[in-house]
Protein backbone atom coordinates (compact mmCIF):
# COMPACT_ATOMS: atom_id res chain seq x y z
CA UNK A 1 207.79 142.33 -23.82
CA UNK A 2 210.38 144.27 -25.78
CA UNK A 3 208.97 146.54 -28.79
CA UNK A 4 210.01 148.02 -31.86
CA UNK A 5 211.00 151.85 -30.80
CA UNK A 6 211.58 150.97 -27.03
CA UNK A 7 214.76 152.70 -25.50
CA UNK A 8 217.30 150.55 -23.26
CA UNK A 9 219.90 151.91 -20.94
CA UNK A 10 223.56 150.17 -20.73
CA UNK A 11 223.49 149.13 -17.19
CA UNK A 12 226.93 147.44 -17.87
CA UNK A 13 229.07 147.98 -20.97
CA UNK A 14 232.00 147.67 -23.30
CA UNK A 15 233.97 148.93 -25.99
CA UNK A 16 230.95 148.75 -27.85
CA UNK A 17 228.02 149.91 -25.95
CA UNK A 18 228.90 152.96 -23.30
CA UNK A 19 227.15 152.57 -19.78
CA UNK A 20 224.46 154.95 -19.35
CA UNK A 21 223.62 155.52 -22.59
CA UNK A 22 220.34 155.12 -24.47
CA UNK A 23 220.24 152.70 -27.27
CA UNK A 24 216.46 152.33 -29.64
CA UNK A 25 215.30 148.66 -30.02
CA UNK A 26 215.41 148.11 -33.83
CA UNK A 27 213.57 145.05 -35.82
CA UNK A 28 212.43 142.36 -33.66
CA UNK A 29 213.35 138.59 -34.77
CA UNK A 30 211.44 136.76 -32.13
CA UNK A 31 210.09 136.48 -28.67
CA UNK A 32 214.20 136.20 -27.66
CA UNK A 33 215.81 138.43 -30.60
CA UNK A 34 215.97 141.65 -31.30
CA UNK A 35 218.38 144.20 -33.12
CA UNK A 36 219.34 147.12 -30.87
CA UNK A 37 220.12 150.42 -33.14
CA UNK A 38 223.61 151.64 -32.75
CA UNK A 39 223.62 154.75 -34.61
CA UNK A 40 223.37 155.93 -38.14
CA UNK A 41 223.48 153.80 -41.75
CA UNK A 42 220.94 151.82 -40.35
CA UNK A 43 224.08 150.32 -37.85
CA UNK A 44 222.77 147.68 -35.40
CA UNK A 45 223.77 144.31 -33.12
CA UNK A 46 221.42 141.41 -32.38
CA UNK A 47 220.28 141.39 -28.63
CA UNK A 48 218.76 138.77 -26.74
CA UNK A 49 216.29 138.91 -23.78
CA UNK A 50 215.86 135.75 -21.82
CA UNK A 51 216.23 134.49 -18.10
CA UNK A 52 219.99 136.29 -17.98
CA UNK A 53 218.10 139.64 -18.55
CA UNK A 54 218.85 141.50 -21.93
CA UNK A 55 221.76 141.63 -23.30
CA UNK A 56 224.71 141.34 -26.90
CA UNK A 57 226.80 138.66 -26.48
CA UNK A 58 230.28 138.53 -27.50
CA UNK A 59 231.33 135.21 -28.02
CA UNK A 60 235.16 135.98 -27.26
CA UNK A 61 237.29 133.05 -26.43
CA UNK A 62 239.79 135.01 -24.76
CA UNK A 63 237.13 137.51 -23.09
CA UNK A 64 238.95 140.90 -24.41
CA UNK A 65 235.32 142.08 -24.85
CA UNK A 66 232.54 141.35 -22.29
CA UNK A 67 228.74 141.32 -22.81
CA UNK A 68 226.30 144.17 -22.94
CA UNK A 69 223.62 144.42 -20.21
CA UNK A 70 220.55 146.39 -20.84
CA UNK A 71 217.27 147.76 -18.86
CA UNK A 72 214.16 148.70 -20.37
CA UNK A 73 214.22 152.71 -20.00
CA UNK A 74 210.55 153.67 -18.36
CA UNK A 75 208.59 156.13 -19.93
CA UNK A 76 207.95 159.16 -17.32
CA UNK A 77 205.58 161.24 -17.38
């Protein structure tokens, strides 16, 4: 289950999101839909996490800009 505070890692990015980098889980909408923090102003997209993994869609007919993959960054310790 995704949290409020957790950190994801782009695992496959775009001109949006940069792969490898650490984004903050922001509000969360529902069991599905969250908002993913993109920096400062209180900036952020919605994410979803379902059977596809997580992920921001960008509904782009002509696919100039492809979807966002994330992974839940594990806390070491």
């Amino acid at each position: 289950m995704i949290k409020s505070g957790d950190k994801l890692i782009c695992t496959c990015g775009n001109d949006f999101f940069i792969e490898g980098s650490v984004y903050t889980v922001g509000s969360i909408i529902s069991d599905k839909f969250f908002q993913i923090n993109v920096g400062a102003n209180d900036e952020y997209w919605y994410a979803t996490k379902d059977s596809e993994g997580i992920y921001v869609r960008f509904n782009e007919e002509d696919h100039l800009v492809n979807d966002a993959f994330f992974a839940l960054l594990k806390h070491q310790c």
